[in-house]
PDB file of N, CA and C in Angstrom:
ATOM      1  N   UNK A   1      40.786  -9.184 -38.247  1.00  0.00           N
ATOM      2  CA  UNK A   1      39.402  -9.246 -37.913  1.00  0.00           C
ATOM      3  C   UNK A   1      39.169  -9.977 -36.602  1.00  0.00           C
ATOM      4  N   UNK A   2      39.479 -11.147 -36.795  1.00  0.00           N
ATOM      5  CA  UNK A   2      39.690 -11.911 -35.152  1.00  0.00           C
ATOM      6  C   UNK A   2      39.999 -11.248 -34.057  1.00  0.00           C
ATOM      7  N   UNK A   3      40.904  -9.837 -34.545  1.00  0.00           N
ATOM      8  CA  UNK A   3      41.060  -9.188 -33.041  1.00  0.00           C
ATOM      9  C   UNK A   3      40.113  -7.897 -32.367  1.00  0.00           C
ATOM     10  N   UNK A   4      39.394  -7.580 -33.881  1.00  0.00           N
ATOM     11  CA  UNK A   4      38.320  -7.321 -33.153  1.00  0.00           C
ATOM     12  C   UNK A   4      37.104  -7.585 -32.494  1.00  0.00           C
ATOM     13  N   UNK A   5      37.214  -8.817 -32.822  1.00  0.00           N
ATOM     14  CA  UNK A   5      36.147  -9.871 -32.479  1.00  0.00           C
ATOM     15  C   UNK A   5      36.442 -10.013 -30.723  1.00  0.00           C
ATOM     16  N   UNK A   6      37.977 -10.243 -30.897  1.00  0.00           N
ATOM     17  CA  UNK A   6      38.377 -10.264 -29.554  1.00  0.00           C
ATOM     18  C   UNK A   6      37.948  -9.250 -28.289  1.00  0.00           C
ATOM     19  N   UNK A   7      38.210  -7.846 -28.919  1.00  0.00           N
ATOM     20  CA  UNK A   7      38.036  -6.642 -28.513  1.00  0.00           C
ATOM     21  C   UNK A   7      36.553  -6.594 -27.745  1.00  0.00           C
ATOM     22  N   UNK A   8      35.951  -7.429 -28.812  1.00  0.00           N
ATOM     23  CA  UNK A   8      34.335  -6.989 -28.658  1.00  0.00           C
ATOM     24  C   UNK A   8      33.652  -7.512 -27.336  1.00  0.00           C
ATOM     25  N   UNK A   9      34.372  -8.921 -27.177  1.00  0.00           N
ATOM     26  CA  UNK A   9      34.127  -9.680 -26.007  1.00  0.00           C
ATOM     27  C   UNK A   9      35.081  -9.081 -24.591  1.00  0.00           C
ATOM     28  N   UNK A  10      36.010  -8.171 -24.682  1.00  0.00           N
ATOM     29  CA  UNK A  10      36.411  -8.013 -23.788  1.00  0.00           C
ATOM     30  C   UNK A  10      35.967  -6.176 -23.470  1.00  0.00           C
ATOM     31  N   UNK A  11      35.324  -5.869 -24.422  1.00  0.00           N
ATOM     32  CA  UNK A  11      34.991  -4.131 -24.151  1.00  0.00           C
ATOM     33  C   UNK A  11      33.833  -4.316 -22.927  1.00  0.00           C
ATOM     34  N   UNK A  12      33.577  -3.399 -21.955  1.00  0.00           N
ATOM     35  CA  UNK A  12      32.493  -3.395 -21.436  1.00  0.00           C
ATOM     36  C   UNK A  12      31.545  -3.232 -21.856  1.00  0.00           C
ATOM     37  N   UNK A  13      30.140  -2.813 -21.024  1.00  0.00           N
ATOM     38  CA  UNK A  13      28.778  -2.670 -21.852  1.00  0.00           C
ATOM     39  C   UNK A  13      28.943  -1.460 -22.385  1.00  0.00           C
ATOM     40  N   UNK A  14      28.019  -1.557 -23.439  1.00  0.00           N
ATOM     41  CA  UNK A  14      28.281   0.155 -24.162  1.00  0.00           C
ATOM     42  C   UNK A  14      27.720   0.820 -23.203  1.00  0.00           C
ATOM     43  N   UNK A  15      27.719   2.178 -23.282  1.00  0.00           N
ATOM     44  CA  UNK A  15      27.182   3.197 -21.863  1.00  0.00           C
ATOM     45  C   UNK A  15      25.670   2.940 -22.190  1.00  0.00           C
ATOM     46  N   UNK A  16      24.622   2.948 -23.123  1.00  0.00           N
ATOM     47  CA  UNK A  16      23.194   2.878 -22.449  1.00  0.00           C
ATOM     48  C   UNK A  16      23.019   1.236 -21.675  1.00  0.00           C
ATOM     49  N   UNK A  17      23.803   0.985 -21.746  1.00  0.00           N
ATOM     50  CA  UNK A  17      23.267  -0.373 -21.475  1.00  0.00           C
ATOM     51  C   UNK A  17      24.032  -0.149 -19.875  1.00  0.00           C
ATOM     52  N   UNK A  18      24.701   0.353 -19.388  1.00  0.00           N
ATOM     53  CA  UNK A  18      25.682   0.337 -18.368  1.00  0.00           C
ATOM     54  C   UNK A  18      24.770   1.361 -17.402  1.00  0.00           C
ATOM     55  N   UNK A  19      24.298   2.418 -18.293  1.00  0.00           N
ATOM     56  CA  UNK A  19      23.295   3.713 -17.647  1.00  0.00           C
ATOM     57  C   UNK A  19      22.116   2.554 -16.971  1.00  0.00           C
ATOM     58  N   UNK A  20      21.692   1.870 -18.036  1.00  0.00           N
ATOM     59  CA  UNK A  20      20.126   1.051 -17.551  1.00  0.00           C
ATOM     60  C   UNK A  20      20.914   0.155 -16.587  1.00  0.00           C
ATOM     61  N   UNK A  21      21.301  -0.731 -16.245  1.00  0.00           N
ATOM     62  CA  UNK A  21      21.878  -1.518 -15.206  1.00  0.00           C
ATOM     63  C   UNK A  21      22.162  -0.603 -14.294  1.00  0.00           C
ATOM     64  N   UNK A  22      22.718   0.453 -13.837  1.00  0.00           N
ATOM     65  CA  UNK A  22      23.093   0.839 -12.443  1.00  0.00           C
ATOM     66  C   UNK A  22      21.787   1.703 -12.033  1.00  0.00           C
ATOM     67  N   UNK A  23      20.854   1.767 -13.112  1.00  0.00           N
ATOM     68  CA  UNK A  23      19.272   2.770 -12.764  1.00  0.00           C
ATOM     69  C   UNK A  23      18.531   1.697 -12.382  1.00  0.00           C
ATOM     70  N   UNK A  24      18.863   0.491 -12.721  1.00  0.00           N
ATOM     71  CA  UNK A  24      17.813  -0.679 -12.120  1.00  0.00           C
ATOM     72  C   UNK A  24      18.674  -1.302 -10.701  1.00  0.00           C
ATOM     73  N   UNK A  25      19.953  -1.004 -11.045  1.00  0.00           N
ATOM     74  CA  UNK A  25      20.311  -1.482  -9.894  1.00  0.00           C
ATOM     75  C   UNK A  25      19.819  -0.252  -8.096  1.00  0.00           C
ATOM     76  N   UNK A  26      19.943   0.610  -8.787  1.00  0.00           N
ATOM     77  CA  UNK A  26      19.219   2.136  -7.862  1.00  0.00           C
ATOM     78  C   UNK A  26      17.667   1.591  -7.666  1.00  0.00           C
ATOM     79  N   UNK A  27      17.273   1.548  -8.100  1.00  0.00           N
ATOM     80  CA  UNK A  27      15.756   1.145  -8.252  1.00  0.00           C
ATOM     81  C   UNK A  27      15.346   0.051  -7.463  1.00  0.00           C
ATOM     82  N   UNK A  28      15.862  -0.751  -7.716  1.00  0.00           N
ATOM     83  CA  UNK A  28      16.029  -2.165  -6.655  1.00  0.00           C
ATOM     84  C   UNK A  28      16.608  -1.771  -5.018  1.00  0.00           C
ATOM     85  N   UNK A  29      17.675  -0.700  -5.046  1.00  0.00           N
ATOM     86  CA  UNK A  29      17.781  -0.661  -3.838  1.00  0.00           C
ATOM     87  C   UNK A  29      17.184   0.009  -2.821  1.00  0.00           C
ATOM     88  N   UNK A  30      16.456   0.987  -4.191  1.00  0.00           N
ATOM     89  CA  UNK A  30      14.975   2.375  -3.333  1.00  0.00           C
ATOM     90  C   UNK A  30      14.170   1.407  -3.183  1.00  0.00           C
ATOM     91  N   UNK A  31      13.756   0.558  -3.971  1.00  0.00           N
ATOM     92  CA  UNK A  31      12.681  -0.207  -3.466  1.00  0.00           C
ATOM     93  C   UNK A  31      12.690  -1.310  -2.199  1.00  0.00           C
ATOM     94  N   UNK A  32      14.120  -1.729  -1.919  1.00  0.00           N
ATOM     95  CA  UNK A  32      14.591  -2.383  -0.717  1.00  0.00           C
ATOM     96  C   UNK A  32      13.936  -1.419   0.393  1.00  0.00           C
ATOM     97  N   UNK A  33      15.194  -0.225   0.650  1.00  0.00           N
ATOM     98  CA  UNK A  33      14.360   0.435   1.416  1.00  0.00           C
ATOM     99  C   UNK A  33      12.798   1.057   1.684  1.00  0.00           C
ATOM    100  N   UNK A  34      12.373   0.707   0.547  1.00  0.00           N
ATOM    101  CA  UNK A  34      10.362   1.607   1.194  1.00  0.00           C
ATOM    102  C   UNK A  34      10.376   0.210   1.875  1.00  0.00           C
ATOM    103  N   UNK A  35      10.476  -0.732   1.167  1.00  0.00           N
ATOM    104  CA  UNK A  35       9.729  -1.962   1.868  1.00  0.00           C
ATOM    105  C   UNK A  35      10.371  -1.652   2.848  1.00  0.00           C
ATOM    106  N   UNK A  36      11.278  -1.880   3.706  1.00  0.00           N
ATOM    107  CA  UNK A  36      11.956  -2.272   4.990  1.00  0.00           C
ATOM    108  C   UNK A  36      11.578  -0.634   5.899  1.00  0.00           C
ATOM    109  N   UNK A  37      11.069   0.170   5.448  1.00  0.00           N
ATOM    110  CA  UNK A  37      10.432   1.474   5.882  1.00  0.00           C
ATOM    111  C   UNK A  37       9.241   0.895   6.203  1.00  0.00           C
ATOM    112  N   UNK A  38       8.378   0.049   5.125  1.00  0.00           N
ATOM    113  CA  UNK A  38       7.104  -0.108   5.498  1.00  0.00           C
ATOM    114  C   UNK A  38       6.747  -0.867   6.425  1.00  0.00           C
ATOM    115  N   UNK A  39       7.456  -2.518   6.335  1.00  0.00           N
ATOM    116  CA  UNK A  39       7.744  -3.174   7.601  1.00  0.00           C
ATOM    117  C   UNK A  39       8.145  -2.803   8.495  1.00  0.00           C
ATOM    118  N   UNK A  40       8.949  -2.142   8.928  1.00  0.00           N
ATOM    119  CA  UNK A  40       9.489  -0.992  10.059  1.00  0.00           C
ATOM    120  C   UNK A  40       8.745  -0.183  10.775  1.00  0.00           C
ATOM    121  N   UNK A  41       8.071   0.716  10.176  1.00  0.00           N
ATOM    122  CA  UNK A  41       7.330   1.835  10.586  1.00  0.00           C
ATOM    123  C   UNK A  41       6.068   1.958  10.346  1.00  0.00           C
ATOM    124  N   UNK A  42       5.388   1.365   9.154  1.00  0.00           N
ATOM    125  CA  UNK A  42       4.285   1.727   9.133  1.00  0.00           C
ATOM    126  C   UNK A  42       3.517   0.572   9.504  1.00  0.00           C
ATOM    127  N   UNK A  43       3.649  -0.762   9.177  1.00  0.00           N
ATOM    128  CA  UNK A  43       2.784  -1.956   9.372  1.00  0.00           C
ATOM    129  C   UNK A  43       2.602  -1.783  10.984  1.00  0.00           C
ATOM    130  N   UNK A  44       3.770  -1.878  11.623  1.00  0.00           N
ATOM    131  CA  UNK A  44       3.425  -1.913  13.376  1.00  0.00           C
ATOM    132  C   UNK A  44       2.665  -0.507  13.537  1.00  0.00           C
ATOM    133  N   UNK A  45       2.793   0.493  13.315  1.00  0.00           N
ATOM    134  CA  UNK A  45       1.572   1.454  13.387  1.00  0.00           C
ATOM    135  C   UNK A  45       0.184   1.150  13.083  1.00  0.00           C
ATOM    136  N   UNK A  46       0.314   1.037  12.350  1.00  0.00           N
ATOM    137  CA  UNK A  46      -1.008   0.527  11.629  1.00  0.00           C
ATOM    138  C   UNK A  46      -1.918  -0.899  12.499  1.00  0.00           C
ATOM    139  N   UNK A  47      -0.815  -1.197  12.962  1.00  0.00           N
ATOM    140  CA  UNK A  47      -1.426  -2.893  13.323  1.00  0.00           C
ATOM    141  C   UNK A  47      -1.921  -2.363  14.880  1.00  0.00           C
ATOM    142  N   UNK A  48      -1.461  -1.231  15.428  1.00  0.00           N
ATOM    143  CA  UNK A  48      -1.575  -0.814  17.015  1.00  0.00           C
ATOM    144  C   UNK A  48      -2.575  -0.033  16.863  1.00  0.00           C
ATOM    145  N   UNK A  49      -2.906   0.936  15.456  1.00  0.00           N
ATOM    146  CA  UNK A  49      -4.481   1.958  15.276  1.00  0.00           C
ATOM    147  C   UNK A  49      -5.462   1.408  14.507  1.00  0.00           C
ATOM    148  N   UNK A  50      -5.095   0.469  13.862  1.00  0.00           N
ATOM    149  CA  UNK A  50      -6.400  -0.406  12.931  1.00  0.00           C
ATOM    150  C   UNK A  50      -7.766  -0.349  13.537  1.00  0.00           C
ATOM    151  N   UNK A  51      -7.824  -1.043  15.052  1.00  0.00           N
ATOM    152  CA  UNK A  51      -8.813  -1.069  15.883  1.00  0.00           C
ATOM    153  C   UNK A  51      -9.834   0.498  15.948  1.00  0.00           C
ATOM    154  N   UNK A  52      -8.689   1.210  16.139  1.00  0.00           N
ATOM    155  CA  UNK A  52      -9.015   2.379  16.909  1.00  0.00           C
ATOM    156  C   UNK A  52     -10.066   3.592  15.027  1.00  0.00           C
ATOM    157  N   UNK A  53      -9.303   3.195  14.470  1.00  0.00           N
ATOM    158  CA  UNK A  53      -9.497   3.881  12.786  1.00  0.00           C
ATOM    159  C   UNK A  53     -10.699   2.836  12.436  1.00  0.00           C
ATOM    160  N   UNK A  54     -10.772   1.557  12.564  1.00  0.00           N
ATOM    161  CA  UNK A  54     -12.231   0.975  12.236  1.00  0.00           C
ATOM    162  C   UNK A  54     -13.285   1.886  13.256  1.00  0.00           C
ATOM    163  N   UNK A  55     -12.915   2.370  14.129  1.00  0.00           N
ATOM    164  CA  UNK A  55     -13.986   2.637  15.336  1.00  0.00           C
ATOM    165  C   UNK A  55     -14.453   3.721  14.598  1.00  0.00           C
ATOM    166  N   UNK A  56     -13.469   4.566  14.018  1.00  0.00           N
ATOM    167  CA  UNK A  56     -13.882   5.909  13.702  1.00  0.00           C
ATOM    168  C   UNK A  56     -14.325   6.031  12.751  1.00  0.00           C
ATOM    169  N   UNK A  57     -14.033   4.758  11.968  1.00  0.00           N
ATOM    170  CA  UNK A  57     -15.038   4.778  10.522  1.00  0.00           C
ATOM    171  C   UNK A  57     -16.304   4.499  10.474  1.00  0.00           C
ATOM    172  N   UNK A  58     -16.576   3.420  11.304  1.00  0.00           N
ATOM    173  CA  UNK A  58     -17.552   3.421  11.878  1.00  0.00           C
ATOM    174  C   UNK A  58     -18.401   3.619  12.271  1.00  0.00           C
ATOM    175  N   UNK A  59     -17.817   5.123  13.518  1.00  0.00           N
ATOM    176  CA  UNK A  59     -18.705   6.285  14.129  1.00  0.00           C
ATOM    177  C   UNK A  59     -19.039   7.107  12.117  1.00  0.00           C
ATOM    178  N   UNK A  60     -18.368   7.285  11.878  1.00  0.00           N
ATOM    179  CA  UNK A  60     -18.686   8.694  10.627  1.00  0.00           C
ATOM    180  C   UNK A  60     -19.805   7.625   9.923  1.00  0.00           C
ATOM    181  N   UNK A  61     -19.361   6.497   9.307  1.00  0.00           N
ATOM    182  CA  UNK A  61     -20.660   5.379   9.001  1.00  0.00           C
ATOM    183  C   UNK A  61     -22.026   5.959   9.487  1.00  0.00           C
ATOM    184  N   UNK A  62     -22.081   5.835  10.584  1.00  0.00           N
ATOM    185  CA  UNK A  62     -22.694   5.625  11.463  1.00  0.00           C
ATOM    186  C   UNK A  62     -23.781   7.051  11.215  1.00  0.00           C
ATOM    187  N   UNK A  63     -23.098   8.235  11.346  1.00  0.00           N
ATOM    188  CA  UNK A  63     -23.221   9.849  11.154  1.00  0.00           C
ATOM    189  C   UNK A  63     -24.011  10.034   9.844  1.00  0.00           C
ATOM    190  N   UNK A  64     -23.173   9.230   8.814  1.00  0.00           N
ATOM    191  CA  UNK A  64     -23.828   9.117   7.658  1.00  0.00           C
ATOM    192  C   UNK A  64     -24.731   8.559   7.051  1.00  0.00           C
ATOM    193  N   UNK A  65     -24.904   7.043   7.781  1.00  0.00           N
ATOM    194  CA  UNK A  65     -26.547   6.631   7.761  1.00  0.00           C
ATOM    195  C   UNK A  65     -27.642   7.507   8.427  1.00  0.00           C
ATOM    196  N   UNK A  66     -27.138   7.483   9.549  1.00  0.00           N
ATOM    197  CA  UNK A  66     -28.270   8.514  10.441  1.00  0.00           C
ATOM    198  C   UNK A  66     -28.567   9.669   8.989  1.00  0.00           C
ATOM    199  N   UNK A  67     -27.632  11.227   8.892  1.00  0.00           N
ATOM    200  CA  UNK A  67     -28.262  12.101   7.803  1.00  0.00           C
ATOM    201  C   UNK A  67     -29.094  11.349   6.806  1.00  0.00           C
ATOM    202  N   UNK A  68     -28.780  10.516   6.134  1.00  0.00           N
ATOM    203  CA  UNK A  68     -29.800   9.823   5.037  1.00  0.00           C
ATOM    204  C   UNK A  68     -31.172   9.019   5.500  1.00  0.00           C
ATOM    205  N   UNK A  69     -30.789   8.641   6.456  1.00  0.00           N
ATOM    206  CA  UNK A  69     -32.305   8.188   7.136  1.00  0.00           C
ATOM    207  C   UNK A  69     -33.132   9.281   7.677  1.00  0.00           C
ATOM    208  N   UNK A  70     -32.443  10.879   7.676  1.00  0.00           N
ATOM    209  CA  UNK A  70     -33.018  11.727   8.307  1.00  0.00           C
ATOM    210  C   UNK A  70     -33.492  12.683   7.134  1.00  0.00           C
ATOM    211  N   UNK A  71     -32.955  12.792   6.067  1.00  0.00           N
ATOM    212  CA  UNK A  71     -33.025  13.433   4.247  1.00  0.00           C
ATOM    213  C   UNK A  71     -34.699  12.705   4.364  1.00  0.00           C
ATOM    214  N   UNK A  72     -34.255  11.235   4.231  1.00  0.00           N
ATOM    215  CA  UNK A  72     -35.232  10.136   3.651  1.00  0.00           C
ATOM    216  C   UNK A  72     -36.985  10.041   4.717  1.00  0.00           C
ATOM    217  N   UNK A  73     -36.616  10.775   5.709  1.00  0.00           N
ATOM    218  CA  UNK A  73     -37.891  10.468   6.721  1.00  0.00           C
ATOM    219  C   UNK A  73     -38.335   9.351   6.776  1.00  0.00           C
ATOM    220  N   UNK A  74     -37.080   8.602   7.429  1.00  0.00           N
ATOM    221  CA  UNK A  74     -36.766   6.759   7.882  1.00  0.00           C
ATOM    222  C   UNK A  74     -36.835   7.252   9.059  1.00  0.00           C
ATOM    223  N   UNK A  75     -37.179   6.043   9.740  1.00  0.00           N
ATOM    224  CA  UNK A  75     -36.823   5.779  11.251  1.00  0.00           C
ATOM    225  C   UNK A  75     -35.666   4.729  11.169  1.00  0.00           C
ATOM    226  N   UNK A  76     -34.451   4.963  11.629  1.00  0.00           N
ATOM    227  CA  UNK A  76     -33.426   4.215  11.274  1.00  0.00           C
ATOM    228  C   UNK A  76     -33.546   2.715  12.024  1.00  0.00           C
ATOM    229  N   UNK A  77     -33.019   1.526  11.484  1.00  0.00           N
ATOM    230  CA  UNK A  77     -33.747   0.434  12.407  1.00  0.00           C
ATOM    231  C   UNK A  77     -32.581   0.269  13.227  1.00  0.00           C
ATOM    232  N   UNK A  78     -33.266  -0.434  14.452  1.00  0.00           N
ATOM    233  CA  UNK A  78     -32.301  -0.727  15.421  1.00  0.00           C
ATOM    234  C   UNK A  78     -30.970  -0.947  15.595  1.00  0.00           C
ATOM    235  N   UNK A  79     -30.247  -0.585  16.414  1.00  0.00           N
ATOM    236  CA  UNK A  79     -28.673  -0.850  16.235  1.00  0.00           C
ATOM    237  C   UNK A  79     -28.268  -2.462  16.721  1.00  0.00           C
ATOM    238  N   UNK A  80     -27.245  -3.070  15.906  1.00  0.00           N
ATOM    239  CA  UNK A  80     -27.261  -4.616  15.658  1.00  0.00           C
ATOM    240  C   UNK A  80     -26.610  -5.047  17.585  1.00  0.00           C
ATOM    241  N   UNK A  81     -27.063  -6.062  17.535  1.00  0.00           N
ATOM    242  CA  UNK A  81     -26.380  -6.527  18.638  1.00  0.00           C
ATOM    243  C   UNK A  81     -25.217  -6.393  19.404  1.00  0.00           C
ATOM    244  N   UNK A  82     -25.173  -6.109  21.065  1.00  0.00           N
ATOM    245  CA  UNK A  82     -23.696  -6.126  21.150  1.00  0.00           C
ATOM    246  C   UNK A  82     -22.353  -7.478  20.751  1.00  0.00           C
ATOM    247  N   UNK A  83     -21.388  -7.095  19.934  1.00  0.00           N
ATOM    248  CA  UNK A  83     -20.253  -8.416  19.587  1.00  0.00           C
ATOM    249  C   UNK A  83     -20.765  -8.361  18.131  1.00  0.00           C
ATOM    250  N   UNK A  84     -21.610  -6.774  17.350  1.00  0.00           N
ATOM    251  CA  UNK A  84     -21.683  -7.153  16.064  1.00  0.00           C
ATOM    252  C   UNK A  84     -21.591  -8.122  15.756  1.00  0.00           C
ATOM    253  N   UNK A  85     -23.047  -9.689  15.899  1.00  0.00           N
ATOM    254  CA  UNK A  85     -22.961 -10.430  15.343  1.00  0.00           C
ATOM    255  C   UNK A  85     -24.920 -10.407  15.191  1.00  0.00           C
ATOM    256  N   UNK A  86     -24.676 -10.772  14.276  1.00  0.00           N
ATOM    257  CA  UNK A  86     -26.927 -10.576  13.773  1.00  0.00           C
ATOM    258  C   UNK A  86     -27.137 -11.534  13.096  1.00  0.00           C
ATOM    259  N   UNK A  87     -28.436 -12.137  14.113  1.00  0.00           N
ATOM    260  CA  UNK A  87     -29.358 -13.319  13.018  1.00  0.00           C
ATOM    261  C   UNK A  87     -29.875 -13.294  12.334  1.00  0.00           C
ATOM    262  N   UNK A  88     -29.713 -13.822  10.867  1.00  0.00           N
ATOM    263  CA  UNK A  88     -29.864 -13.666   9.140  1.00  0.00           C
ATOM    264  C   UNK A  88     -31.604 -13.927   9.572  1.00  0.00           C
TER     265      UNK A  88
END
């Protein structure tokens, strides 16, 4: 009996347990790479059009208040200061 006891401590993992460890170990390393994709490629993109993609959201904002003030038969109120900053 002792030597299978022995056996038991020296067998490897049974296979589901061996399957789940090298699928987490895969998993961990796909997930290494997006991140180091995302830091890489997309954050510095993003950080160089941010400016430019607020502008354009902005403008469509902008497109889209106007139609509803124009549905609504508003006179839209004035556009805010230049340096978008307005006294409460």
């Amino acid at each position: 009996m002792s030597n299978s006891s022995s056996q038991d401590s020296k067998d490897p993992k049974r296979p589901w347990e061996q399957r789940l460890h090298e699928a987490g170990s895969r998993v961990e390393e796909d997930l290494r790479r997006v991140i180091k994709y995302i830091n890489d490629e997309v954050v510095p993109d993003v950080r160089r059009n941010s400016s430019k993609a607020l502008r354009a959201a902005a403008a469509e904002l902008h497109r889209l208040a106007q139609k509803m003030d124009d549905r609504a038969g508003r006179t839209p109120p004035p556009p805010p200061p230049p340096g978008g900053t307005s006294t409460p």
